[in-house]
PDB file of N, CA and C in Angstrom:
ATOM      1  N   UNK A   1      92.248  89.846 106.310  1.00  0.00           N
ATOM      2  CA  UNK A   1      92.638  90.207 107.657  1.00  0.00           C
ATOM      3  C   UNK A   1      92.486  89.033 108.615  1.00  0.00           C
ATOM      4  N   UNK A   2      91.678  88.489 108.461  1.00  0.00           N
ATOM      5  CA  UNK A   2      91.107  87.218 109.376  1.00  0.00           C
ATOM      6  C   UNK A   2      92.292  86.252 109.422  1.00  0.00           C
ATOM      7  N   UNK A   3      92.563  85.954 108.167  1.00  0.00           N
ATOM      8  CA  UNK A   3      93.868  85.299 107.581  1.00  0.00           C
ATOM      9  C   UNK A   3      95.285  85.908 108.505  1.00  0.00           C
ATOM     10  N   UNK A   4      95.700  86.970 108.140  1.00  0.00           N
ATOM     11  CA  UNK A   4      96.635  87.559 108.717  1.00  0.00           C
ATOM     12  C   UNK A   4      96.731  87.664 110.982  1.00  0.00           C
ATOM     13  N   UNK A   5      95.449  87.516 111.080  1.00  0.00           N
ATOM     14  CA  UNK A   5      95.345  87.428 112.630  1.00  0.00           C
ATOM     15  C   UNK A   5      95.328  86.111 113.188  1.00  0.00           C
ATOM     16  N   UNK A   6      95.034  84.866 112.045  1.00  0.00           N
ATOM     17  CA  UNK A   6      95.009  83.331 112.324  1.00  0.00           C
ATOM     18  C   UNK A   6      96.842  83.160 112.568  1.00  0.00           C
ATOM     19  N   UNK A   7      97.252  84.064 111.336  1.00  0.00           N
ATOM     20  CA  UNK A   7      98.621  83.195 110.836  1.00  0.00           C
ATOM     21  C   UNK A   7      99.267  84.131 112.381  1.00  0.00           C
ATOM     22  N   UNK A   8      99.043  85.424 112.621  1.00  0.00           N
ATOM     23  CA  UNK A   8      99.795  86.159 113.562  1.00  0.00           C
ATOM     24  C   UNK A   8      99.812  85.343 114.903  1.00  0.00           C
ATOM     25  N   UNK A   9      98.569  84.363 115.502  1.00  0.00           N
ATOM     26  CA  UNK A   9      98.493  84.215 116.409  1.00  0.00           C
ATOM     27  C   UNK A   9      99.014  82.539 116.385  1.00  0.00           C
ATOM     28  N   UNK A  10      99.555  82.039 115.502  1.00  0.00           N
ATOM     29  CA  UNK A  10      99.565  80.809 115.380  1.00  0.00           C
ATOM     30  C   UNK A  10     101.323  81.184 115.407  1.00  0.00           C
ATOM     31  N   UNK A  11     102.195  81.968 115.071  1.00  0.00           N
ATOM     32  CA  UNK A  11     103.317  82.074 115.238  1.00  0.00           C
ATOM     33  C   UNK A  11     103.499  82.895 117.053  1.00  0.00           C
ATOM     34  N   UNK A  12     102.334  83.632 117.086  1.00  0.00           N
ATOM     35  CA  UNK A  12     103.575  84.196 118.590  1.00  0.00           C
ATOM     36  C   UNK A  12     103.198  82.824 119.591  1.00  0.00           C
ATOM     37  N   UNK A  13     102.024  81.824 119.404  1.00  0.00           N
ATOM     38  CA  UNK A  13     102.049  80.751 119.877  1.00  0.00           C
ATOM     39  C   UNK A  13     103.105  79.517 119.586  1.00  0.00           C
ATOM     40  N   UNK A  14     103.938  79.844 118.421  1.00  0.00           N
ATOM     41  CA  UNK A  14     104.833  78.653 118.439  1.00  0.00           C
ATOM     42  C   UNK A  14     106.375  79.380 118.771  1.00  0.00           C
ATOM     43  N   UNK A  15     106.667  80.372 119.096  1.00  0.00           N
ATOM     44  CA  UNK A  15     107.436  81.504 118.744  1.00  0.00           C
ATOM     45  C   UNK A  15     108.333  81.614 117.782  1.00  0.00           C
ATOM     46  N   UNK A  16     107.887  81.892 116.924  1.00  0.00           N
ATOM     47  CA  UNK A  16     107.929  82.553 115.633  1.00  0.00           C
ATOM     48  C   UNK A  16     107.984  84.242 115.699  1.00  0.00           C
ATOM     49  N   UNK A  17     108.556  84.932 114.443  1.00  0.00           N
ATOM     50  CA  UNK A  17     108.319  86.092 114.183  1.00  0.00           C
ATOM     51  C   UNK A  17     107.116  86.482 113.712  1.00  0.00           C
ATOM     52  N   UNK A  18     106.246  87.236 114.142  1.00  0.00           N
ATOM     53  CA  UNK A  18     105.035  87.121 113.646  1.00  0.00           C
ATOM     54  C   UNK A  18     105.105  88.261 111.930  1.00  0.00           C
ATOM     55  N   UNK A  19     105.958  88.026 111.087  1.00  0.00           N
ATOM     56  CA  UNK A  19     105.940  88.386 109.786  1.00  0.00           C
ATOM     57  C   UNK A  19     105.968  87.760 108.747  1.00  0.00           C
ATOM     58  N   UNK A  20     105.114  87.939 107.461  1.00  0.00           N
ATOM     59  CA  UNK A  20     104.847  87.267 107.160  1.00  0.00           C
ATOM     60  C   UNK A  20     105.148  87.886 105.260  1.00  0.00           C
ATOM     61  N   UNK A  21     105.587  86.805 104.597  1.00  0.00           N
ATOM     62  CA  UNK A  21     105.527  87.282 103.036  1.00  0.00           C
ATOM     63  C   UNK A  21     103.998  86.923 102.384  1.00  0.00           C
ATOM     64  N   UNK A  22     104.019  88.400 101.579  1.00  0.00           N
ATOM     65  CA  UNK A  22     102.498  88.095 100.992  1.00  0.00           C
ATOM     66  C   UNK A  22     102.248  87.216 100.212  1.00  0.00           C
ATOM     67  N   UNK A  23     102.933  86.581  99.877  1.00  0.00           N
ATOM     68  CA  UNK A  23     102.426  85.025  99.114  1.00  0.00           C
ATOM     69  C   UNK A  23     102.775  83.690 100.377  1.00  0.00           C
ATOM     70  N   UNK A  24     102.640  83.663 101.462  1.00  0.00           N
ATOM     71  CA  UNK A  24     102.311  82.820 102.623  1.00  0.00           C
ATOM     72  C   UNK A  24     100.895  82.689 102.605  1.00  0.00           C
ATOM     73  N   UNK A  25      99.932  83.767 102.118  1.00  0.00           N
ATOM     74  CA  UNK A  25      98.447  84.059 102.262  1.00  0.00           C
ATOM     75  C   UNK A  25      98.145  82.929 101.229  1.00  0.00           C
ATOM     76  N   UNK A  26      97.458  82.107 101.599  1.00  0.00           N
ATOM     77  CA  UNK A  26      96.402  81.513 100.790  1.00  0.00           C
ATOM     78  C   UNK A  26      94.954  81.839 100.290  1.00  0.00           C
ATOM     79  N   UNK A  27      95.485  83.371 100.642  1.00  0.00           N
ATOM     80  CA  UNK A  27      94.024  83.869 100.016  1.00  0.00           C
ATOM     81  C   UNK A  27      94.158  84.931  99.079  1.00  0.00           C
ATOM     82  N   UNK A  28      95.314  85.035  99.123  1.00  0.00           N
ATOM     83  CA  UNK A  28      95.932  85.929  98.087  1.00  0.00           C
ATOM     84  C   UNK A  28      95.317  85.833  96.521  1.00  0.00           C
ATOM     85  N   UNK A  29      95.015  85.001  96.009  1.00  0.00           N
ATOM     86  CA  UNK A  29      94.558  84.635  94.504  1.00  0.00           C
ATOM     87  C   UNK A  29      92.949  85.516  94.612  1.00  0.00           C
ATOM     88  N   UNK A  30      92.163  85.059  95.929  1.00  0.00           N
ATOM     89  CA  UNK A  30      90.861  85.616  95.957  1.00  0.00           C
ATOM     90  C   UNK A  30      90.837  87.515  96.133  1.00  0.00           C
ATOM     91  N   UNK A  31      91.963  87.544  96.661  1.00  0.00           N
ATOM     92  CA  UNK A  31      92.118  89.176  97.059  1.00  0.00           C
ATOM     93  C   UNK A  31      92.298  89.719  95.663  1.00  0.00           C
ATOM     94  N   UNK A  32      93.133  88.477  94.760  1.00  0.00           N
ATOM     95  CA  UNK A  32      93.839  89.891  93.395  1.00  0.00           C
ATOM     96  C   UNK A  32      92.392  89.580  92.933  1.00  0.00           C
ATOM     97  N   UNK A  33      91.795  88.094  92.827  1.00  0.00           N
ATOM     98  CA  UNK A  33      90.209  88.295  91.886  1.00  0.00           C
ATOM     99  C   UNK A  33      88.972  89.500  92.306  1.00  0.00           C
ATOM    100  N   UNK A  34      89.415  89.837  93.839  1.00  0.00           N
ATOM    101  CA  UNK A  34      88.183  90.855  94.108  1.00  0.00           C
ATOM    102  C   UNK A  34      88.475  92.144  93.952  1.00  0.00           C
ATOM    103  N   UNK A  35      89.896  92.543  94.021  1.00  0.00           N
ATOM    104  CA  UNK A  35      90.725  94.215  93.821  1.00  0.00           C
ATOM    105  C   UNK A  35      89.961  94.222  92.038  1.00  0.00           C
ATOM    106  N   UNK A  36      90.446  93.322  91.398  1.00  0.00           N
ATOM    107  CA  UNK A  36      90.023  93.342  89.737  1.00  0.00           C
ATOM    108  C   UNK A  36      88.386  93.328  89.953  1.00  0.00           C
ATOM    109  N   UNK A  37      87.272  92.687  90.244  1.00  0.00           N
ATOM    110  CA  UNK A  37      85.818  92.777  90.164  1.00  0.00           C
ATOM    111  C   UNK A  37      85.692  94.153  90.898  1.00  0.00           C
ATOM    112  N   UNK A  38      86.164  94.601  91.887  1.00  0.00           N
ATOM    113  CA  UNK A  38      85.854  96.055  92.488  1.00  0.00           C
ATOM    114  C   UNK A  38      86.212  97.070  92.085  1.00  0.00           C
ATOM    115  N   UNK A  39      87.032  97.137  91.007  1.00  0.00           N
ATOM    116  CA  UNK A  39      87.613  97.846  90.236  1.00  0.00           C
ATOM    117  C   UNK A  39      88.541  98.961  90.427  1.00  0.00           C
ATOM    118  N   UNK A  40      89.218  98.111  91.707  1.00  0.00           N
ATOM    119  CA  UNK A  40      90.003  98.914  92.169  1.00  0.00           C
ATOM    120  C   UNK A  40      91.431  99.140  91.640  1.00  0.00           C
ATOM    121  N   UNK A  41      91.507  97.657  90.490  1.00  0.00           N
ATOM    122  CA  UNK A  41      92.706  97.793  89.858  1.00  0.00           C
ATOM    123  C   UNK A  41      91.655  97.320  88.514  1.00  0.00           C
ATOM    124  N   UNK A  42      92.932  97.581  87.665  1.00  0.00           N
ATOM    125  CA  UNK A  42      92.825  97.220  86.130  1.00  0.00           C
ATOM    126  C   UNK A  42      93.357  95.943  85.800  1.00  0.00           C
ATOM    127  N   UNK A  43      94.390  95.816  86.097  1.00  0.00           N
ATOM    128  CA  UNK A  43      94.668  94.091  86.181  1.00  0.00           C
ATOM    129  C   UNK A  43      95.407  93.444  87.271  1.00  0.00           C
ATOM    130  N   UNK A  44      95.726  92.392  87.014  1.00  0.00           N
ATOM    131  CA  UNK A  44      95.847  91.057  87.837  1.00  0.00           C
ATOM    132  C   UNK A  44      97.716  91.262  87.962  1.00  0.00           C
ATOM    133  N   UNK A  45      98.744  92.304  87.810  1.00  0.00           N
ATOM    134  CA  UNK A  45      99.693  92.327  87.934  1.00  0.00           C
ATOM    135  C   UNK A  45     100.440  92.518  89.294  1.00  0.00           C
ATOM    136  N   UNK A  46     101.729  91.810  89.905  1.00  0.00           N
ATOM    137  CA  UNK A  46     101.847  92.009  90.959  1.00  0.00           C
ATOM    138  C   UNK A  46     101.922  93.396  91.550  1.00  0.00           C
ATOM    139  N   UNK A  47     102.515  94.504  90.828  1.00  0.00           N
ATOM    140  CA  UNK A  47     102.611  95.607  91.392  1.00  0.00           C
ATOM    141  C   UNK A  47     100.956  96.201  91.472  1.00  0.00           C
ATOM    142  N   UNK A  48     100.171  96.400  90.530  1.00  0.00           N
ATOM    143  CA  UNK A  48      99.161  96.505  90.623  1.00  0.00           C
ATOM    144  C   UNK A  48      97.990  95.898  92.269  1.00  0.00           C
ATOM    145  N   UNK A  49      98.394  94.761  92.202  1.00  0.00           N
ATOM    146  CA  UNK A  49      97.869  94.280  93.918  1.00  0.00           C
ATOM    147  C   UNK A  49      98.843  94.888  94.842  1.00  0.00           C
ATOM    148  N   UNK A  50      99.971  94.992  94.675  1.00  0.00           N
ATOM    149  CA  UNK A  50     100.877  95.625  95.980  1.00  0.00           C
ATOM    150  C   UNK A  50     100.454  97.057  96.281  1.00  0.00           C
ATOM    151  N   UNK A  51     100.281  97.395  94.986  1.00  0.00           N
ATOM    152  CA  UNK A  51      99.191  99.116  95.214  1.00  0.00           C
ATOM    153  C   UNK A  51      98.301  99.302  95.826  1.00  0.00           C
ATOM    154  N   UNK A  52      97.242  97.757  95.596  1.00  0.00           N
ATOM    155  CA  UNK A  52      95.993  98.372  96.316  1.00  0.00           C
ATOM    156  C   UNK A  52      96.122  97.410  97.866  1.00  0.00           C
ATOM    157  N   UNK A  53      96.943  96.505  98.155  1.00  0.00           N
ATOM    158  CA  UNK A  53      97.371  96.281  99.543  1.00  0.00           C
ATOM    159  C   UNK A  53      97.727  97.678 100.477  1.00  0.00           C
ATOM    160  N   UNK A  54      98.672  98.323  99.631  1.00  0.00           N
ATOM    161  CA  UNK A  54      99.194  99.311 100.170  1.00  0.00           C
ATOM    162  C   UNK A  54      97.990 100.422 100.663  1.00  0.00           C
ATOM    163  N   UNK A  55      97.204 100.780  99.820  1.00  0.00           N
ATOM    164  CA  UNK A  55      95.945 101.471  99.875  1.00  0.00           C
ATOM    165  C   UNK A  55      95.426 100.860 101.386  1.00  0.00           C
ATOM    166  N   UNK A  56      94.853  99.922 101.562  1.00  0.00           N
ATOM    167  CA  UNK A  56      94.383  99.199 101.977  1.00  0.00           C
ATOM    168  C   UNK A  56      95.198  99.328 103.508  1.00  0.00           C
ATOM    169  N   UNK A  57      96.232  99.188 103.700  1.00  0.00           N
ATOM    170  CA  UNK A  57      97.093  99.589 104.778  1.00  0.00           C
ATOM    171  C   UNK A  57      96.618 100.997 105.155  1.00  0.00           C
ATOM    172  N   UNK A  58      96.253 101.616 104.626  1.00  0.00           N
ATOM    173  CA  UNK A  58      95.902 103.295 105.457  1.00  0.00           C
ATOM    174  C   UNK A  58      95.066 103.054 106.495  1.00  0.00           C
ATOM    175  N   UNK A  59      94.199 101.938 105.966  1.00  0.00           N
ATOM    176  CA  UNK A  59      93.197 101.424 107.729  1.00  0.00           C
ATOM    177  C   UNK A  59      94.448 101.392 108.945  1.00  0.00           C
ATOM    178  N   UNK A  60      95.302 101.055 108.903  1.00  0.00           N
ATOM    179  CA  UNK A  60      95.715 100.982 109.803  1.00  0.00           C
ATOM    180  C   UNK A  60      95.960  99.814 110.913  1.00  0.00           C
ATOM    181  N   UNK A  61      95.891  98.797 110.041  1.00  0.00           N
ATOM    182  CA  UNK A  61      95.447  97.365 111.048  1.00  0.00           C
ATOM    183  C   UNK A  61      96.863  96.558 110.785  1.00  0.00           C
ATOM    184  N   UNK A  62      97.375  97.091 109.537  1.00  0.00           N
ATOM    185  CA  UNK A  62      98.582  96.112 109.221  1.00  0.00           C
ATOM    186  C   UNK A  62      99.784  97.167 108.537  1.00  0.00           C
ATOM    187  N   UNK A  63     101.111  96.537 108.214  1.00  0.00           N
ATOM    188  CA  UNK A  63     101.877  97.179 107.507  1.00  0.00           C
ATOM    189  C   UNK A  63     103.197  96.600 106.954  1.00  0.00           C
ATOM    190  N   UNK A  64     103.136  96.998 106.193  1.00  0.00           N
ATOM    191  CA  UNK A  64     103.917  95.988 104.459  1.00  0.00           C
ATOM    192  C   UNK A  64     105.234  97.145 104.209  1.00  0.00           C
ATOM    193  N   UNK A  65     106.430  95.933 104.443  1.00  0.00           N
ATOM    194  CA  UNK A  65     107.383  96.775 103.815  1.00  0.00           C
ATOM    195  C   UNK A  65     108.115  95.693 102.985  1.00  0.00           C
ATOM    196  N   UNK A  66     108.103  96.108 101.505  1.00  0.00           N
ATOM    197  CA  UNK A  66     108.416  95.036 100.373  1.00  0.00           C
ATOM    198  C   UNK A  66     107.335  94.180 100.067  1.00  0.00           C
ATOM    199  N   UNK A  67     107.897  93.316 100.424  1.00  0.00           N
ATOM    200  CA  UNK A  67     106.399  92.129 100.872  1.00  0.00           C
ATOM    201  C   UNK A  67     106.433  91.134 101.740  1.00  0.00           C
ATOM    202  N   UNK A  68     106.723  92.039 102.923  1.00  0.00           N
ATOM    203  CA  UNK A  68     106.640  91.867 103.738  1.00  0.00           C
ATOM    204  C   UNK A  68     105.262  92.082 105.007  1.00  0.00           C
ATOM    205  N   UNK A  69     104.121  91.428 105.706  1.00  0.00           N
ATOM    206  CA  UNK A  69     102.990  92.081 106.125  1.00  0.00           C
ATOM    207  C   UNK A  69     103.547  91.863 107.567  1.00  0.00           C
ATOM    208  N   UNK A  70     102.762  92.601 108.355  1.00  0.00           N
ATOM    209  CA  UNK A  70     102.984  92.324 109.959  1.00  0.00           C
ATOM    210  C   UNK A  70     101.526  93.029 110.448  1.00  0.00           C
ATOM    211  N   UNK A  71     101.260  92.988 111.929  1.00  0.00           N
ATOM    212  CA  UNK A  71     100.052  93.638 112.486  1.00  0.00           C
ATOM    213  C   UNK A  71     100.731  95.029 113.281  1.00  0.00           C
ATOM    214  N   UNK A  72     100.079  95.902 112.822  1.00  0.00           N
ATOM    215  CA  UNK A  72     100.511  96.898 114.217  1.00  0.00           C
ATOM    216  C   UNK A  72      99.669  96.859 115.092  1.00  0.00           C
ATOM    217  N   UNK A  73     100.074  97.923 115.951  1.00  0.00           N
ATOM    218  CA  UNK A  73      99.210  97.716 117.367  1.00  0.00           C
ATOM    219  C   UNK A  73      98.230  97.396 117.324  1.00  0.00           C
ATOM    220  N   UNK A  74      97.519  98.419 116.457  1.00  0.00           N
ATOM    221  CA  UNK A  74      96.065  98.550 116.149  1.00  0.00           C
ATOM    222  C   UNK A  74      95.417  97.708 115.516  1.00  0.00           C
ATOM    223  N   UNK A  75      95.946  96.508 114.939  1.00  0.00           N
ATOM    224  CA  UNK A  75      95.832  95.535 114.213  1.00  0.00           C
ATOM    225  C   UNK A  75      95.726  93.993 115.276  1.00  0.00           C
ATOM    226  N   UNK A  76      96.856  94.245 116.220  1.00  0.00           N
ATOM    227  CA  UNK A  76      96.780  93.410 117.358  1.00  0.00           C
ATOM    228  C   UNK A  76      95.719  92.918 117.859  1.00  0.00           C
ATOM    229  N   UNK A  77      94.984  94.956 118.341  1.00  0.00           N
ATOM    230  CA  UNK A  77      93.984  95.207 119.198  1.00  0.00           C
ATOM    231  C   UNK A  77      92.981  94.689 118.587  1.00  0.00           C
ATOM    232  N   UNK A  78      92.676  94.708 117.264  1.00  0.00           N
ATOM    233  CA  UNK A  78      91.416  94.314 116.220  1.00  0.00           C
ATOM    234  C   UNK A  78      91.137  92.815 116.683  1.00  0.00           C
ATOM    235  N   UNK A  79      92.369  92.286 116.583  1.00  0.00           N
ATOM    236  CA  UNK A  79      92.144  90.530 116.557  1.00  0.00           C
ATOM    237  C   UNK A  79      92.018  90.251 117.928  1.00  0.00           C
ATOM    238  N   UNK A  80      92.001  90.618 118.834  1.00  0.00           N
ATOM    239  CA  UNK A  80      91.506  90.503 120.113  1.00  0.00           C
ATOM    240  C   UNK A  80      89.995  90.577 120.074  1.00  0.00           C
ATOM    241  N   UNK A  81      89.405  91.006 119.439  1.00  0.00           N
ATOM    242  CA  UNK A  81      88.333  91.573 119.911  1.00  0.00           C
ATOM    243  C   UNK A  81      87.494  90.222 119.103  1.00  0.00           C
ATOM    244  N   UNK A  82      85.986  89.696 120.283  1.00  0.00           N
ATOM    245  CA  UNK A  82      85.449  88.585 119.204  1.00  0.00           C
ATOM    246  C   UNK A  82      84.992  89.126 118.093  1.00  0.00           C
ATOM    247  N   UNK A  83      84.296  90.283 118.073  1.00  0.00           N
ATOM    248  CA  UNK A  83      83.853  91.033 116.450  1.00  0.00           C
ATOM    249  C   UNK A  83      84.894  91.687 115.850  1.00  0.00           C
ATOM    250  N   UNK A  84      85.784  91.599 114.637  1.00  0.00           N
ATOM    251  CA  UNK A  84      86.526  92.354 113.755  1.00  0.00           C
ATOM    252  C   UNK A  84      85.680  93.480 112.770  1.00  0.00           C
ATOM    253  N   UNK A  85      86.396  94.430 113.140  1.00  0.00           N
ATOM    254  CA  UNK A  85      85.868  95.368 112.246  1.00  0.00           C
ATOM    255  C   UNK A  85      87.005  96.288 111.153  1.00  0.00           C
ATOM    256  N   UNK A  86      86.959  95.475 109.908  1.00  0.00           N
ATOM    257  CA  UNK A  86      87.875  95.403 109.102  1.00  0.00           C
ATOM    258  C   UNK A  86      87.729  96.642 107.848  1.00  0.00           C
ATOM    259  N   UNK A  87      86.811  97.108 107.957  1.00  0.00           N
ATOM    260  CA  UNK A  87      86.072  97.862 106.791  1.00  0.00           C
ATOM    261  C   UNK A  87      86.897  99.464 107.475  1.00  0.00           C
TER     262      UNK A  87
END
């Protein structure tokens, strides 16, 4: 998320679309290694991580269509704030 509010605010500052494909994330490799140690998936396959992204979207902070990510409102409002509360 931290990632996604750096990259969001670094495009409406250059004006850019603030959307983004999920392999733009450079943290993407650490997300599929921790979905697999948390055992939230079984393996390391792309649909398998797009599942538990998707999961993961019910917070409500972001939202993925294809693979495609963006912030919603509520996601906006998060990265405003100096403490994120991502959980």
């Amino acid at each position: 998320m931290e990632e996604l509010c750096t990259k969001h605010h670094e495009a409406i500052n250059d004006g850019r679309q603030p959307t983004f494909h999920l392999t733009d994330f450079e943290y993407i490799k650490l997300f599929e290694t921790y979905v697999s140690r948390a055992g939230l998936i079984a393996s390391n396959n792309d649909s398998a991580i797009l599942d538990a992204l998707f999961e993961y979207e019910q917070r409500g902070y972001y939202k993925i269509e294809n693979d495609i990510v963006n912030l919603t409102q509520s996601g906006k409002a998060e990265c405003r704030k100096p403490v994120h509360d991502w959980s």
